[in-house]
C-alpha atoms as a PDB file:
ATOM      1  CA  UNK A   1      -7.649   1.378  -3.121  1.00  0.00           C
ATOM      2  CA  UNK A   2      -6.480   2.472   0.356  1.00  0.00           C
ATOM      3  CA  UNK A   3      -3.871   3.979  -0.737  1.00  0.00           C
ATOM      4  CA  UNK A   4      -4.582   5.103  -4.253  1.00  0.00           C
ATOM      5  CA  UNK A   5      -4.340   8.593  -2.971  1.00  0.00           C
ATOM      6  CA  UNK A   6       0.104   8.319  -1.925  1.00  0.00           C
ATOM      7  CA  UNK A   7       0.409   7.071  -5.469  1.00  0.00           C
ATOM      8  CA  UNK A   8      -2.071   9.312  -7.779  1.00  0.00           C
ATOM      9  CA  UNK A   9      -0.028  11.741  -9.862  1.00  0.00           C
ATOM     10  CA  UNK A  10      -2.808  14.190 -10.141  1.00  0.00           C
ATOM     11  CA  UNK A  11      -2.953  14.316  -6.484  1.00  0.00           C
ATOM     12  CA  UNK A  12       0.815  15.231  -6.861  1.00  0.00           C
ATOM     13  CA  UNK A  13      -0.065  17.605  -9.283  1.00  0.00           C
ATOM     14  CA  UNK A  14      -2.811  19.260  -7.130  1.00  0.00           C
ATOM     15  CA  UNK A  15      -1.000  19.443  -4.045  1.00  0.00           C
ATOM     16  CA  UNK A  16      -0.543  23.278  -3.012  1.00  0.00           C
ATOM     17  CA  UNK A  17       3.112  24.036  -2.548  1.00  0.00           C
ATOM     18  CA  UNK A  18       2.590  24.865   1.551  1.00  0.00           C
ATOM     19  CA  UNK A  19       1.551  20.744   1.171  1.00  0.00           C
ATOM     20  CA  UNK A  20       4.128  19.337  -1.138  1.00  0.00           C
ATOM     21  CA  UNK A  21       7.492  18.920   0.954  1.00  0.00           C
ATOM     22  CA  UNK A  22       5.810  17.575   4.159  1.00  0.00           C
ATOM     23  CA  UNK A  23       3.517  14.933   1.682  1.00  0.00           C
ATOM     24  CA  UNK A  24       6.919  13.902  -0.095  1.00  0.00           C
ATOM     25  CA  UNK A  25       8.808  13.244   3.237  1.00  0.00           C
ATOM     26  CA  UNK A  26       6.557  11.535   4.506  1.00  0.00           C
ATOM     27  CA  UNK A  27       5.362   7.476   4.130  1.00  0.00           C
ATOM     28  CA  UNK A  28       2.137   5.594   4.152  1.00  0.00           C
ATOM     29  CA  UNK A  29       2.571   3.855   7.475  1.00  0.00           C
ATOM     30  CA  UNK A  30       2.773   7.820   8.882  1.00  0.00           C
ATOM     31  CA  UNK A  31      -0.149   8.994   6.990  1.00  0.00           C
ATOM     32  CA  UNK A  32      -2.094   6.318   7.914  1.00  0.00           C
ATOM     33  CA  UNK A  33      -0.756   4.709  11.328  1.00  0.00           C
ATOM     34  CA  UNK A  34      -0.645   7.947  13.883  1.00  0.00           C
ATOM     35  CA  UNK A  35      -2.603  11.254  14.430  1.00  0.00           C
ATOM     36  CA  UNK A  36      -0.180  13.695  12.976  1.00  0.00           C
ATOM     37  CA  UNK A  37      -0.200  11.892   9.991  1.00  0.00           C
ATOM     38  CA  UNK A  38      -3.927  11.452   9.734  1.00  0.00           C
ATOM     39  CA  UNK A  39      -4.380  15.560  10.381  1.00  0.00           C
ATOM     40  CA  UNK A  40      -1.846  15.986   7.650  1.00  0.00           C
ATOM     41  CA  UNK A  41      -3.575  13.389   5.463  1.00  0.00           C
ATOM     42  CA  UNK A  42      -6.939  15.702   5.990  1.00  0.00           C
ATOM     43  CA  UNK A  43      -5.456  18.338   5.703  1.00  0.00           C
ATOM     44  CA  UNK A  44      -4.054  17.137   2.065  1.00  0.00           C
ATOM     45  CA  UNK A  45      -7.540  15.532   0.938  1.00  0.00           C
ATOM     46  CA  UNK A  46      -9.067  19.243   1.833  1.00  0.00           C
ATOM     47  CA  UNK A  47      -6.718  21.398   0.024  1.00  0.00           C
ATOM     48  CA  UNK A  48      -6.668  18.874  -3.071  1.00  0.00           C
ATOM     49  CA  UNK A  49     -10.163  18.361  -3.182  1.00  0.00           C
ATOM     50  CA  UNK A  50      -9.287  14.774  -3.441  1.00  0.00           C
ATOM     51  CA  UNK A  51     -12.476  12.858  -3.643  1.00  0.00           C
ATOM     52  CA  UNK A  52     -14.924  15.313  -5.061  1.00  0.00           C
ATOM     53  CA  UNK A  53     -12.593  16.400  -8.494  1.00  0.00           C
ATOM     54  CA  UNK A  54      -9.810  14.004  -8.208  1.00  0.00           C
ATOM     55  CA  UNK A  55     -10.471  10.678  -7.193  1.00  0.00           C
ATOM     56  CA  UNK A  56     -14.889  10.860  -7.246  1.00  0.00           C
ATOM     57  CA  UNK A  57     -15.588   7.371  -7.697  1.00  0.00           C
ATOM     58  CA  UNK A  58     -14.679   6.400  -3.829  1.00  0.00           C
END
């Protein structure tokens, strides 16, 4: 479930074009293992509306 969100093609879809090349160059271990990546994950989750119309179950 962790990482649901790297995978999930209608958080692909969703992803605002100012988002998309940075989230497809980057990997999980970034996203996930330093602070850049965590800012860029939140920054993502924001702009998608990830867990609220995407993903509400979590």
């Amino acid at each position: 479930m962790l990482v649901h969100f790297y995978f999930c093609k209608h958080g692909r879809r969703a992803t605002p074009c100012h988002l998309r090349q940075k989230m497809a160059k980057v990997s999980v271990d970034f996203l996930l293992g330093i602070a850049k990546g965590a800012s860029l994950l939140c920054e993502w989750m924001e702009a998608t509306n990830f867990f609220t119309e995407i993903f509400p179950t979590c």
